[in-house]
PDB file of N, CA and C in Angstrom:
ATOM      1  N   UNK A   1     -20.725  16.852  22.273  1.00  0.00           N
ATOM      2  CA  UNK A   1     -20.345  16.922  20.876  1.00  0.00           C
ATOM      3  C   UNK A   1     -18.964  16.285  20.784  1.00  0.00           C
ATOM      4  N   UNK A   2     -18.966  15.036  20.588  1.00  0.00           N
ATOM      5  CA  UNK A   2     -17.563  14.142  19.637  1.00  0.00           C
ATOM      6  C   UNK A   2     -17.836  13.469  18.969  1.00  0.00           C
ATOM      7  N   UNK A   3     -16.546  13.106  18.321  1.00  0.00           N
ATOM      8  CA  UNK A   3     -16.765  12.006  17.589  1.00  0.00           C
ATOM      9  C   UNK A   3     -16.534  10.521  17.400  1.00  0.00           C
ATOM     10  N   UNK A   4     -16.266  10.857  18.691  1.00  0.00           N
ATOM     11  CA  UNK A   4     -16.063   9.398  19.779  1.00  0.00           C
ATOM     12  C   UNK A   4     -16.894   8.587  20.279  1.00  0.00           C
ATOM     13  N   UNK A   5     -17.543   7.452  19.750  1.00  0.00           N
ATOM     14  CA  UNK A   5     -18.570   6.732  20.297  1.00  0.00           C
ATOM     15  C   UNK A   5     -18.642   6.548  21.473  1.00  0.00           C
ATOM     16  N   UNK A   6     -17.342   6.295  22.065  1.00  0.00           N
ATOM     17  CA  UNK A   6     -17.098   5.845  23.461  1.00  0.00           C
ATOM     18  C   UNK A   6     -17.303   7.088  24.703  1.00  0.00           C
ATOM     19  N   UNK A   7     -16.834   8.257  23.914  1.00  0.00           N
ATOM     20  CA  UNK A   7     -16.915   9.344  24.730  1.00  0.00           C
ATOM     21  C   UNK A   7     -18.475   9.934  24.747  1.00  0.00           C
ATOM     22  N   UNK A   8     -19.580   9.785  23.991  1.00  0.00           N
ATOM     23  CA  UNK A   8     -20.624   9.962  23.653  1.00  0.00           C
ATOM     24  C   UNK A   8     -21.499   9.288  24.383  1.00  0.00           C
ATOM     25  N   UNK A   9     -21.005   7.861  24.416  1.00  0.00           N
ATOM     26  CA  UNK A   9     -22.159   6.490  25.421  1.00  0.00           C
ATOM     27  C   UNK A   9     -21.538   7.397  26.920  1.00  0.00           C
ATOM     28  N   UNK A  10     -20.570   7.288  27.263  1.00  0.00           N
ATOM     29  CA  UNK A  10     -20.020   7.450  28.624  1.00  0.00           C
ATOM     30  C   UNK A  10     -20.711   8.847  29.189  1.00  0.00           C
ATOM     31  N   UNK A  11     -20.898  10.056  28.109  1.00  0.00           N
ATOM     32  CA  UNK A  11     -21.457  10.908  29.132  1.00  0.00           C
ATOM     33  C   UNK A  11     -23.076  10.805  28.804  1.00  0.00           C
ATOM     34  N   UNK A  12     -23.413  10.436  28.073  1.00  0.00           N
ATOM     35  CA  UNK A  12     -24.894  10.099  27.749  1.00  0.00           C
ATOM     36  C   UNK A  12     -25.507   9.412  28.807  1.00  0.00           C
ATOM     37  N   UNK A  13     -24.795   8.120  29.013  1.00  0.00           N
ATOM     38  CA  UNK A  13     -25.216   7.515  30.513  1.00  0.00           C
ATOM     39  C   UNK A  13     -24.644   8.112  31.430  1.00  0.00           C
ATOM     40  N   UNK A  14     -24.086   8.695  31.846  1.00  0.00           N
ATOM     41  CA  UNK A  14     -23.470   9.770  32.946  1.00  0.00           C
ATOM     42  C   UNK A  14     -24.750  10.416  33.228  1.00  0.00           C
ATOM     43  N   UNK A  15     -25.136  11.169  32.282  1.00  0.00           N
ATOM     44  CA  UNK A  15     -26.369  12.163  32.719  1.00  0.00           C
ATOM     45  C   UNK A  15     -27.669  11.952  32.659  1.00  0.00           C
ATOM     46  N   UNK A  16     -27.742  10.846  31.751  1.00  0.00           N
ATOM     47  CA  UNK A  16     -28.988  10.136  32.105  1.00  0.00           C
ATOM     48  C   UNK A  16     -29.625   9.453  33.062  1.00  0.00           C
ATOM     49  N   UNK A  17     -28.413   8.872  33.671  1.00  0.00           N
ATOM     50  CA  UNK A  17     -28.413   8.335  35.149  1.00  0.00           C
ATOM     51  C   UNK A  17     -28.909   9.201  35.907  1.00  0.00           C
ATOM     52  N   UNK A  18     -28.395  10.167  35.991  1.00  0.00           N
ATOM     53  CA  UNK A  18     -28.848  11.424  36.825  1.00  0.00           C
ATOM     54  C   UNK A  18     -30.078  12.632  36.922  1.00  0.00           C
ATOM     55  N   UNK A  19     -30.924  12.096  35.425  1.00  0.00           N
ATOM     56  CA  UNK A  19     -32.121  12.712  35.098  1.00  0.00           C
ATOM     57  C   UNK A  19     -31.983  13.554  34.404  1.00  0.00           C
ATOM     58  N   UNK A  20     -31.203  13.281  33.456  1.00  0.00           N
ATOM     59  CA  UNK A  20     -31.247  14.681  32.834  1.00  0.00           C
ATOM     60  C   UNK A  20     -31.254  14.526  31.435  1.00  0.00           C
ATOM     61  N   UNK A  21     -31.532  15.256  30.247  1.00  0.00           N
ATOM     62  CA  UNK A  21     -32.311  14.813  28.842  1.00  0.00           C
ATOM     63  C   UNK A  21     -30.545  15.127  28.061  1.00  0.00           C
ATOM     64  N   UNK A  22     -30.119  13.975  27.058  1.00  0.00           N
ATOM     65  CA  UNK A  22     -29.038  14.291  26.410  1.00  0.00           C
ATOM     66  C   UNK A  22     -29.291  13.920  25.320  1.00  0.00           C
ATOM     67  N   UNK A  23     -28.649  15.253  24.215  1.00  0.00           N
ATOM     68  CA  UNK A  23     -28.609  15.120  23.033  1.00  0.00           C
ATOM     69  C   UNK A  23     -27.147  15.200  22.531  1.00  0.00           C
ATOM     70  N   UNK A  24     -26.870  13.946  21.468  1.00  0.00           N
ATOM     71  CA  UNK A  24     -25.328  13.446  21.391  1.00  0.00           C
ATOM     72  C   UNK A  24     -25.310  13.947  19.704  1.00  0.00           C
ATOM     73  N   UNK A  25     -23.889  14.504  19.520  1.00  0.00           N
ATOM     74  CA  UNK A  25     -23.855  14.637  18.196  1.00  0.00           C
ATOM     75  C   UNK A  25     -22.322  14.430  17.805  1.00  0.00           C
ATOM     76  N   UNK A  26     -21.725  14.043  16.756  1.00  0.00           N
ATOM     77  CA  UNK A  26     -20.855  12.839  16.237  1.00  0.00           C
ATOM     78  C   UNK A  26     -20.202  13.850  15.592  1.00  0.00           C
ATOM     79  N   UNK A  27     -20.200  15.356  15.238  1.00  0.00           N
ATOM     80  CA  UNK A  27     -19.398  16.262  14.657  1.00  0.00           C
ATOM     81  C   UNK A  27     -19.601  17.269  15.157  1.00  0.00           C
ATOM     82  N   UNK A  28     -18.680  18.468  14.846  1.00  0.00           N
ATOM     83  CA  UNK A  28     -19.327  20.165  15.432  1.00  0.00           C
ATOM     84  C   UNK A  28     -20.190  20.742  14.632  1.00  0.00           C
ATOM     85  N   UNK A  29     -20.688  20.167  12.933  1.00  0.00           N
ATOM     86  CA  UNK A  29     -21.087  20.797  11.818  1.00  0.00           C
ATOM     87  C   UNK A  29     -22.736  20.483  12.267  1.00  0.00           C
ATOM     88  N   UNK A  30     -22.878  19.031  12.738  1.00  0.00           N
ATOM     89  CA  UNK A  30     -24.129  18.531  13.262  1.00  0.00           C
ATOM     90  C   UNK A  30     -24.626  19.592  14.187  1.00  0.00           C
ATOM     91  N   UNK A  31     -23.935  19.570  15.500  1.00  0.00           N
ATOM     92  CA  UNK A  31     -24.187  20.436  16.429  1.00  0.00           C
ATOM     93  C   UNK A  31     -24.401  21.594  16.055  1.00  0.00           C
ATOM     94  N   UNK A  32     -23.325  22.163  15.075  1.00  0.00           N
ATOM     95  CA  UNK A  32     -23.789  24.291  14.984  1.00  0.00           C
ATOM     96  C   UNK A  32     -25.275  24.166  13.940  1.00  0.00           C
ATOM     97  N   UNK A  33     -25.293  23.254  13.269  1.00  0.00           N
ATOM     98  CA  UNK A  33     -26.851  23.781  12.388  1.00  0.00           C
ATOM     99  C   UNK A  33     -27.740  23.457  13.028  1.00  0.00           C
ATOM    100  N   UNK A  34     -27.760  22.424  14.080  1.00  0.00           N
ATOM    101  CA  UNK A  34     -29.064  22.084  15.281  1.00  0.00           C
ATOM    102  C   UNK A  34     -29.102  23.509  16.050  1.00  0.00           C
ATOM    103  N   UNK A  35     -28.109  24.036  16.450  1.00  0.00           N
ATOM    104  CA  UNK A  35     -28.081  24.688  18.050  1.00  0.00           C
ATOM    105  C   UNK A  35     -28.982  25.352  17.661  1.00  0.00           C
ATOM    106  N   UNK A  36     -30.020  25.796  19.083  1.00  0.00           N
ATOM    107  CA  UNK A  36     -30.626  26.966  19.444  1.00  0.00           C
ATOM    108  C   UNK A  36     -30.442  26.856  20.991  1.00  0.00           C
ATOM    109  N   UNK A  37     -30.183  28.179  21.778  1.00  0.00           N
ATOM    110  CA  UNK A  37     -30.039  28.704  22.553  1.00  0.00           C
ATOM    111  C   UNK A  37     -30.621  28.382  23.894  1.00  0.00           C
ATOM    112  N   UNK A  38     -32.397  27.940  23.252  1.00  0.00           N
ATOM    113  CA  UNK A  38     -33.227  27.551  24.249  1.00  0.00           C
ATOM    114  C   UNK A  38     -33.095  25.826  24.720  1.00  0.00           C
ATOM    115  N   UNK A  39     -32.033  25.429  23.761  1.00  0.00           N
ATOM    116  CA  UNK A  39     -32.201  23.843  24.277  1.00  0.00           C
ATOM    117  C   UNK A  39     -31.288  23.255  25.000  1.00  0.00           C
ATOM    118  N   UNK A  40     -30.368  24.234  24.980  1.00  0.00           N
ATOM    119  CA  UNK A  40     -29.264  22.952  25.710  1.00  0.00           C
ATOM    120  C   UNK A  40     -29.136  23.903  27.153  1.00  0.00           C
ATOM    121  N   UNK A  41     -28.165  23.564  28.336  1.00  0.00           N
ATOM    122  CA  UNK A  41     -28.408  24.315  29.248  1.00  0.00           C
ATOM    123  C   UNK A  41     -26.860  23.916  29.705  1.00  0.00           C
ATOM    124  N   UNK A  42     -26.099  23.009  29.189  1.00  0.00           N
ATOM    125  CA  UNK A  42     -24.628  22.758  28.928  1.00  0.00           C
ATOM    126  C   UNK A  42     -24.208  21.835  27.578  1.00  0.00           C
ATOM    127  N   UNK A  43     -23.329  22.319  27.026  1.00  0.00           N
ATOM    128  CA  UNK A  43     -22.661  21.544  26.640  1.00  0.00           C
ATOM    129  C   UNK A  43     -21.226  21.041  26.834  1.00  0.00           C
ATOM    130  N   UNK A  44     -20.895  19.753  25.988  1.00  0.00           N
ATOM    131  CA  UNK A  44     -19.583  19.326  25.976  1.00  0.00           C
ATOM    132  C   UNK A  44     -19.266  19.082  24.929  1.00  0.00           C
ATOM    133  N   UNK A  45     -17.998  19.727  24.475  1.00  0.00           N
ATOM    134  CA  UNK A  45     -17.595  19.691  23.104  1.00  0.00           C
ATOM    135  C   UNK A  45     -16.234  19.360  23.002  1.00  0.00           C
ATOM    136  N   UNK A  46     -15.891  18.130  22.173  1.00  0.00           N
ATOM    137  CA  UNK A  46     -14.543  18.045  22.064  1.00  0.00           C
ATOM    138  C   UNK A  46     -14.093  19.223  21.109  1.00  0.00           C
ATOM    139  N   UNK A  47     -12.438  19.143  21.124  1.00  0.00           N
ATOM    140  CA  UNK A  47     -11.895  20.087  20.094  1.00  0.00           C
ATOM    141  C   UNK A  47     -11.552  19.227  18.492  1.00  0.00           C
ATOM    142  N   UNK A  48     -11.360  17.803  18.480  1.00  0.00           N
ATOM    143  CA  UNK A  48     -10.900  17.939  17.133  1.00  0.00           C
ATOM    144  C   UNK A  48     -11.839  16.743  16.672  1.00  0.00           C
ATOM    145  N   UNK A  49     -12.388  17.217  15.783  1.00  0.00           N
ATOM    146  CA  UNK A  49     -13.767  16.740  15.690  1.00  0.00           C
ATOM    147  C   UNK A  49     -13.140  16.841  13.669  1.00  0.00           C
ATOM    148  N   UNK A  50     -14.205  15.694  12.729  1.00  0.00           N
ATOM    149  CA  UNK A  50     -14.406  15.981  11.582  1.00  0.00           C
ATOM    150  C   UNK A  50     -15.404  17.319  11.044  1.00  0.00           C
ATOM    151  N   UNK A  51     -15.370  17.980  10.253  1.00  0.00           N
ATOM    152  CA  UNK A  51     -16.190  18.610   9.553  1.00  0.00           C
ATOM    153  C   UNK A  51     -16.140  20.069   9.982  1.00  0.00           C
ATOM    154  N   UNK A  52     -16.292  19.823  11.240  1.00  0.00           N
ATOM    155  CA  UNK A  52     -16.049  21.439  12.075  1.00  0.00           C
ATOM    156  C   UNK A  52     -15.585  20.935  13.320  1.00  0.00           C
ATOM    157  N   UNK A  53     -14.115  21.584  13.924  1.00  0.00           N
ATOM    158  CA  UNK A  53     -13.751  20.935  15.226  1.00  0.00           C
ATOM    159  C   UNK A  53     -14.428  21.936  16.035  1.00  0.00           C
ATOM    160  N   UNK A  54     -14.143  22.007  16.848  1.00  0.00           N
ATOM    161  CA  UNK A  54     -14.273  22.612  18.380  1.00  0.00           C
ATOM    162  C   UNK A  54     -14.671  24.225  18.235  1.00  0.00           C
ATOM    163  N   UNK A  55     -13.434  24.199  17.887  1.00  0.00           N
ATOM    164  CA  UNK A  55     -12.950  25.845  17.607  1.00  0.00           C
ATOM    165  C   UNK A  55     -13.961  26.333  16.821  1.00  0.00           C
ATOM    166  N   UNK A  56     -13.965  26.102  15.655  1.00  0.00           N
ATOM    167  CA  UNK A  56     -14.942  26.243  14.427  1.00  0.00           C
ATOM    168  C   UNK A  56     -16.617  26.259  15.301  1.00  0.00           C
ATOM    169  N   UNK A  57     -16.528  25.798  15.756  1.00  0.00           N
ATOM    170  CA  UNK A  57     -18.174  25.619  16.640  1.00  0.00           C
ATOM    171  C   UNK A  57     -18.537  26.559  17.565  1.00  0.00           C
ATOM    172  N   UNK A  58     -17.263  27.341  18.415  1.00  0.00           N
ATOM    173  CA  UNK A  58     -16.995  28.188  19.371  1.00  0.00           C
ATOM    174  C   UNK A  58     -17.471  29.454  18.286  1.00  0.00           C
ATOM    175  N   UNK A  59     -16.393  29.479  17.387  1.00  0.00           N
ATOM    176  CA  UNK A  59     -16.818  30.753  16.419  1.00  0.00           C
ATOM    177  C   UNK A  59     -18.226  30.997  15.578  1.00  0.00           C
ATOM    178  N   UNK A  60     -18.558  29.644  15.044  1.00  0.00           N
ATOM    179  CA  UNK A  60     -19.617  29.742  14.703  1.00  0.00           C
ATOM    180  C   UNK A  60     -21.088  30.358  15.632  1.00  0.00           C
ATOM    181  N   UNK A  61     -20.530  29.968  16.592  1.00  0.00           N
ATOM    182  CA  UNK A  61     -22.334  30.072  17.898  1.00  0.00           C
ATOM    183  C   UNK A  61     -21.969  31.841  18.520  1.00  0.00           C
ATOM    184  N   UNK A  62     -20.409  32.134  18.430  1.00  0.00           N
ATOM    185  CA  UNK A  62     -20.277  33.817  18.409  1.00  0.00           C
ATOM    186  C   UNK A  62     -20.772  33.953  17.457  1.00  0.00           C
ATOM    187  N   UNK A  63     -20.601  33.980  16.306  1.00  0.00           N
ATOM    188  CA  UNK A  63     -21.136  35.176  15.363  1.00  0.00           C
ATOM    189  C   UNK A  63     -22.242  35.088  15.132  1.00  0.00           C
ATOM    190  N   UNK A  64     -23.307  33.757  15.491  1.00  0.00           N
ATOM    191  CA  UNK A  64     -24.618  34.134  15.624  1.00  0.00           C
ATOM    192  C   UNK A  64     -25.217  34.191  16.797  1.00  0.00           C
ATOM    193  N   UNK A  65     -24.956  34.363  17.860  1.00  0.00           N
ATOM    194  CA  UNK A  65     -25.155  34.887  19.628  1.00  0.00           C
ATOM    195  C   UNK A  65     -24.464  35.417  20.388  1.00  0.00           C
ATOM    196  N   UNK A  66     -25.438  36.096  21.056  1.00  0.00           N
ATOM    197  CA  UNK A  66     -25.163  36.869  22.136  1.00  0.00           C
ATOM    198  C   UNK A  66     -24.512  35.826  22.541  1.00  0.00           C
ATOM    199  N   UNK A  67     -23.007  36.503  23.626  1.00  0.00           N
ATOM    200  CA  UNK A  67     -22.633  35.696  24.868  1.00  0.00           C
ATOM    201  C   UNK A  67     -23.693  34.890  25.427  1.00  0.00           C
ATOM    202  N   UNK A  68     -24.640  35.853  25.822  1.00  0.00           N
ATOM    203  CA  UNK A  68     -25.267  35.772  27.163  1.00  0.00           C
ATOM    204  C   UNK A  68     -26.796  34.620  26.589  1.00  0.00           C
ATOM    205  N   UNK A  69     -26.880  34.620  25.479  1.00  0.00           N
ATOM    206  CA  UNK A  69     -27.496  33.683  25.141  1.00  0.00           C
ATOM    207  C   UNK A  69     -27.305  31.914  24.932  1.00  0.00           C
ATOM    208  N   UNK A  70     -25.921  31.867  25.139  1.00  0.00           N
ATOM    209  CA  UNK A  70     -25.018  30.535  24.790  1.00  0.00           C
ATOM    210  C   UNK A  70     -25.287  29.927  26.710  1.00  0.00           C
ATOM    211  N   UNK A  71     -25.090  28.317  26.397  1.00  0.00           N
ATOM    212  CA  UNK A  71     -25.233  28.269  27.606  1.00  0.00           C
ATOM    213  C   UNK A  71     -23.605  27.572  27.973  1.00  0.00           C
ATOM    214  N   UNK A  72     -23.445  27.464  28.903  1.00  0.00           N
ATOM    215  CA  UNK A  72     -22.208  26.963  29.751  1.00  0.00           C
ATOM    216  C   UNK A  72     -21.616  25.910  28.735  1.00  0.00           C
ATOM    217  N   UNK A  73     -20.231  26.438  28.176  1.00  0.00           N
ATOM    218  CA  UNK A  73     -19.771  25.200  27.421  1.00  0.00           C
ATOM    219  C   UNK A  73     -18.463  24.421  28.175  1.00  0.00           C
ATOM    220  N   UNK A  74     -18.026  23.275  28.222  1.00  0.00           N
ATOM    221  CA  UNK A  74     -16.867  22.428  28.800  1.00  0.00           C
ATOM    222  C   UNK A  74     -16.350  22.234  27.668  1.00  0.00           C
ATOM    223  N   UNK A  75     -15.069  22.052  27.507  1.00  0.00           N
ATOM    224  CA  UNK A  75     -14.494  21.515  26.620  1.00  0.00           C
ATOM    225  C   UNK A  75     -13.605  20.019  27.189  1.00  0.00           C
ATOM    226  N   UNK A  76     -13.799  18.931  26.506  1.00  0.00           N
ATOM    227  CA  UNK A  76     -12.852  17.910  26.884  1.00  0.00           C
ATOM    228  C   UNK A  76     -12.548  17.342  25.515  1.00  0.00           C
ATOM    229  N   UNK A  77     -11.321  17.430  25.539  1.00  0.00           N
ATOM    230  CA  UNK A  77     -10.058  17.162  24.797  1.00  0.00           C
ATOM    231  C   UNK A  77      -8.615  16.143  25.166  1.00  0.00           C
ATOM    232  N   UNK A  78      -8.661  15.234  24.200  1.00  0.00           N
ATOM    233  CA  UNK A  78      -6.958  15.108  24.586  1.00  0.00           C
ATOM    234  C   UNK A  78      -5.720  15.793  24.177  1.00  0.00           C
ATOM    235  N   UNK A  79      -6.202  17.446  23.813  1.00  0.00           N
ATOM    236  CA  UNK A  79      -5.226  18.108  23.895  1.00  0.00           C
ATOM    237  C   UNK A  79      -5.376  18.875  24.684  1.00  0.00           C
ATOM    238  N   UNK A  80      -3.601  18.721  25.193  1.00  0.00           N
ATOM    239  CA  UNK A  80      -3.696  19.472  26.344  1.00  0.00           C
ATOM    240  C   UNK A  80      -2.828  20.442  26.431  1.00  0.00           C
ATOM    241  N   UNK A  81      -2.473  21.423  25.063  1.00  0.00           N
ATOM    242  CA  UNK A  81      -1.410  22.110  24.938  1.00  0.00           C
ATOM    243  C   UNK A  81      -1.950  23.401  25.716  1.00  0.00           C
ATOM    244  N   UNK A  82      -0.885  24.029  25.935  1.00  0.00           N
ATOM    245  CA  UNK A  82      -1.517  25.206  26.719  1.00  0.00           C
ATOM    246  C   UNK A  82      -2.182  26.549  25.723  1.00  0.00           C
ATOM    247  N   UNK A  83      -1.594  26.505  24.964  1.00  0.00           N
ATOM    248  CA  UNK A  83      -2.055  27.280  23.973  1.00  0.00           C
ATOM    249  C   UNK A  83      -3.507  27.294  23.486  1.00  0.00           C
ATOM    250  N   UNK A  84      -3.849  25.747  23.397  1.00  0.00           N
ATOM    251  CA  UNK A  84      -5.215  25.669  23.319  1.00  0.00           C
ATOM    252  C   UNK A  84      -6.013  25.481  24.285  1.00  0.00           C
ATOM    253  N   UNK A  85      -5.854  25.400  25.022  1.00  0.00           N
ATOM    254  CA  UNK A  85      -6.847  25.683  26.262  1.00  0.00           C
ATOM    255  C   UNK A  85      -7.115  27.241  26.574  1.00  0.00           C
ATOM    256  N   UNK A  86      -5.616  27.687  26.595  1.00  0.00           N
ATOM    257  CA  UNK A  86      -5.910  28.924  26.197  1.00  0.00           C
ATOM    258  C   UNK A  86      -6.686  29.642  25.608  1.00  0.00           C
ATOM    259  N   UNK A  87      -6.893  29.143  24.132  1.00  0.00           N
ATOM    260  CA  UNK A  87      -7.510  29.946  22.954  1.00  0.00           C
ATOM    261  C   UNK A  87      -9.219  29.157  23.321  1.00  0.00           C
ATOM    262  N   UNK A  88      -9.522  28.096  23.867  1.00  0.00           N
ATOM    263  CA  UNK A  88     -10.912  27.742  24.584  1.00  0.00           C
ATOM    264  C   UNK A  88     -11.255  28.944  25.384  1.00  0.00           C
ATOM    265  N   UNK A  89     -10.574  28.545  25.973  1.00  0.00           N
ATOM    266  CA  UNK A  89     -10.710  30.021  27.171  1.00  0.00           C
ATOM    267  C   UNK A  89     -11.256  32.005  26.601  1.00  0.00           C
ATOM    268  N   UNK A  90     -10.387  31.910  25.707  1.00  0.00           N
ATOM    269  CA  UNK A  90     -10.614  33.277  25.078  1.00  0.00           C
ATOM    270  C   UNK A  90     -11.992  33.414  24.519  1.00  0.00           C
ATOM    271  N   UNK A  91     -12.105  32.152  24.190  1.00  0.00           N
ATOM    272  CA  UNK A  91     -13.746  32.051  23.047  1.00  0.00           C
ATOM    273  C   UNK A  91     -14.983  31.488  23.726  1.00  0.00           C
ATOM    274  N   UNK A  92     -14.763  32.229  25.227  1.00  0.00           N
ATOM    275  CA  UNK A  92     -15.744  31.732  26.195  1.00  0.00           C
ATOM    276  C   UNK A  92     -16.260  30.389  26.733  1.00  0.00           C
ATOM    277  N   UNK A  93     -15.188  29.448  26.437  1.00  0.00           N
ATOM    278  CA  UNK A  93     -15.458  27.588  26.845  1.00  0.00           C
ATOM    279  C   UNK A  93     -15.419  28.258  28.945  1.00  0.00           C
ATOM    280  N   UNK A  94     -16.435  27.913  29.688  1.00  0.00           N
ATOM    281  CA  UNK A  94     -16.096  27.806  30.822  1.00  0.00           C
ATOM    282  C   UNK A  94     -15.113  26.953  31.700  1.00  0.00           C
ATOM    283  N   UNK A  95     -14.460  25.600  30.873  1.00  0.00           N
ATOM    284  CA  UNK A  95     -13.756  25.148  31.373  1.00  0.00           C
ATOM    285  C   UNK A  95     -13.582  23.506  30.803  1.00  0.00           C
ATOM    286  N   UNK A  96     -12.378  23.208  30.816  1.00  0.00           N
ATOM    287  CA  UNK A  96     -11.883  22.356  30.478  1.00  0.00           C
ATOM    288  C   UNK A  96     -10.985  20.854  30.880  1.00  0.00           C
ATOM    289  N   UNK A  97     -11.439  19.740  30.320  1.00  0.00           N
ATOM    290  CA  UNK A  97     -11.863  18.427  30.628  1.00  0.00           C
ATOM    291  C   UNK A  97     -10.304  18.283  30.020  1.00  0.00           C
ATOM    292  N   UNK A  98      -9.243  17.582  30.396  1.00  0.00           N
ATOM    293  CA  UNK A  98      -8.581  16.131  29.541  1.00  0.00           C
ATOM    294  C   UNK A  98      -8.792  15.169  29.931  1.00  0.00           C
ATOM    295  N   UNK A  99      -8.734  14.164  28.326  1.00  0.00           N
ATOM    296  CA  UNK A  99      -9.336  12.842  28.589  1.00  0.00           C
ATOM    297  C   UNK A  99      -8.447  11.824  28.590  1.00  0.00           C
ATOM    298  N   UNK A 100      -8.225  10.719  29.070  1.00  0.00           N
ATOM    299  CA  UNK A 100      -9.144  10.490  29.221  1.00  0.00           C
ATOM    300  C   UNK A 100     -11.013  10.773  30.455  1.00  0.00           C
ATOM    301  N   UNK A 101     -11.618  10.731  30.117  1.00  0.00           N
ATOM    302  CA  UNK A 101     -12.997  11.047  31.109  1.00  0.00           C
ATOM    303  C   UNK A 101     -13.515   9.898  31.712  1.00  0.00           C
ATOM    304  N   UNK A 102     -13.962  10.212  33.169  1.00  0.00           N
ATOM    305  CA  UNK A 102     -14.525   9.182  34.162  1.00  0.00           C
ATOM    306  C   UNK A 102     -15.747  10.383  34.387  1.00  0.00           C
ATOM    307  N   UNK A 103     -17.111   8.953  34.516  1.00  0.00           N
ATOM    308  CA  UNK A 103     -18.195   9.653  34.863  1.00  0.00           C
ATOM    309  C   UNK A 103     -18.015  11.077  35.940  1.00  0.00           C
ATOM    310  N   UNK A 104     -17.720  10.424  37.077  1.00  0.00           N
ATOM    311  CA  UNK A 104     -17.676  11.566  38.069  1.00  0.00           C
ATOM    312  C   UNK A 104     -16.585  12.530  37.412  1.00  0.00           C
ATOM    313  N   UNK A 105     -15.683  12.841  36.669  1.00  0.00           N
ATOM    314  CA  UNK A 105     -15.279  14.353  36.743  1.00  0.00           C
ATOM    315  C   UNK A 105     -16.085  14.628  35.722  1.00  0.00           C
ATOM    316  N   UNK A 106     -17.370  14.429  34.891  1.00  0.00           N
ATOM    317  CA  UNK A 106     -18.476  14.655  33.971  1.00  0.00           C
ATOM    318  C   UNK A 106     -19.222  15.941  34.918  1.00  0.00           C
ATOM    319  N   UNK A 107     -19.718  14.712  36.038  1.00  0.00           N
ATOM    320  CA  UNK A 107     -20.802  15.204  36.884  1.00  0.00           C
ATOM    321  C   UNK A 107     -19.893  16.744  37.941  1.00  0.00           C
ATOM    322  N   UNK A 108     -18.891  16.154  38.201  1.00  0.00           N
ATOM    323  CA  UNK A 108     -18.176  17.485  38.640  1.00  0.00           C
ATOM    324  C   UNK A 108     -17.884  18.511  38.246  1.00  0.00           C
ATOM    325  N   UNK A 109     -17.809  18.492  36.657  1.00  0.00           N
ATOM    326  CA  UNK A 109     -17.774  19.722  36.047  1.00  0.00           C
ATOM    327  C   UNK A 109     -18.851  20.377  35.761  1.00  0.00           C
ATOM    328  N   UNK A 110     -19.726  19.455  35.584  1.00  0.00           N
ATOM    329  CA  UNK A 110     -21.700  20.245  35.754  1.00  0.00           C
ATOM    330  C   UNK A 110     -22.202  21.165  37.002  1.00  0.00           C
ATOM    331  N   UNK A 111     -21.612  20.580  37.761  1.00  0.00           N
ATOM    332  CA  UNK A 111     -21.903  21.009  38.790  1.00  0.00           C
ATOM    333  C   UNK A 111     -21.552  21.859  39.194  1.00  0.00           C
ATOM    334  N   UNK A 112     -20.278  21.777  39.231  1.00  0.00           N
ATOM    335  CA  UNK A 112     -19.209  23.191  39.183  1.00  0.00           C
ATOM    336  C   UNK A 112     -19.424  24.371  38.418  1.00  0.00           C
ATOM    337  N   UNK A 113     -20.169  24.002  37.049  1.00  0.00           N
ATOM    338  CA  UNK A 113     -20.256  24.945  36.185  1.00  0.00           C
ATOM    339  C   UNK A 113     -21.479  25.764  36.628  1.00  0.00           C
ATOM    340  N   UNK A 114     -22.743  24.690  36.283  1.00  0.00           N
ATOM    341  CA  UNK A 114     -24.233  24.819  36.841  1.00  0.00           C
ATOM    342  C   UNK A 114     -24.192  25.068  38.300  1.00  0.00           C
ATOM    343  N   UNK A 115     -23.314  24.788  39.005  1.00  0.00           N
ATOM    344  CA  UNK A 115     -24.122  25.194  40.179  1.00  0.00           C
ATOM    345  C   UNK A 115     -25.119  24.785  41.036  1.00  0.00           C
ATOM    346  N   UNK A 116     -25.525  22.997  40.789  1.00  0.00           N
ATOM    347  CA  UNK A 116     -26.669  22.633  40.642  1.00  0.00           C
ATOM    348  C   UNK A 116     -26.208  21.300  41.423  1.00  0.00           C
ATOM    349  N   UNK A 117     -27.006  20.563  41.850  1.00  0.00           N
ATOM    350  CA  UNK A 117     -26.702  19.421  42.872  1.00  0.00           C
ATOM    351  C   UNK A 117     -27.581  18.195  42.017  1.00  0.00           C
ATOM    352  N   UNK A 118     -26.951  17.406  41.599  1.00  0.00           N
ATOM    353  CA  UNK A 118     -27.736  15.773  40.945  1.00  0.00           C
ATOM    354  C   UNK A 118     -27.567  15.189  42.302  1.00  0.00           C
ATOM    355  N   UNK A 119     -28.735  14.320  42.089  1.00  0.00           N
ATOM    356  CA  UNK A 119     -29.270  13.731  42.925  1.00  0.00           C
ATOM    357  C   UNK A 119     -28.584  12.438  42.905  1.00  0.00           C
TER     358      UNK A 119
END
């Protein structure tokens, strides 16, 4: 989830390369009225996004889910204040990206997160 074309192609082919199904969305407002629970299995969400940033998306997917229903979120941002990473942190983001982003710390943070070995 950005609104960065560039940041969107880059992890799209990142994980596609690697077999895996990606769905790209260009705001957080796109993303919170799509989400359901059963489809994604990570996401990546920038923080300052048009319409609904980051934050706004974090709160939105609490007040309609369980924790335990949300799946593993990253946040990558070019902010890198501590405060907000912080406040990611509080609102259950598992962990956090500054960008600029190179494929491999994509795939490293999946992995890290998931637990899971690409081939």
């Amino acid at each position: 989830v950005d609104d960065d074309p560039v940041i969107q192609e880059l992890a799209k082919t990142t994980f596609e390369q690697a077999g895996c199904q990606v769905q790209v969305f260009s705001n957080g407002r796109r993303f919170a009225d799509s989400f359901s629970p059963s489809a994604f299995h990570l996401v990546f969400l920038d923080l300052m996004m048009p319409e609904m940033d980051g934050f706004g998306v974090l709160q939105n997917l609490q007040s309609r889910f369980a924790a335990s229903d949300l799946p593993p979120i990253i946040v990558f941002s070019a902010v890198s204040r501590r405060d907000s990473v912080v406040k990611a942190l509080q609102n259950g983001v598992k962990s956090y990206l500054i960008k600029p982003l190179k494929p491999q710390q994509l795939k490293a943070k999946a992995i890290e997160v998931l637990k899971i070995d690409f081939v």
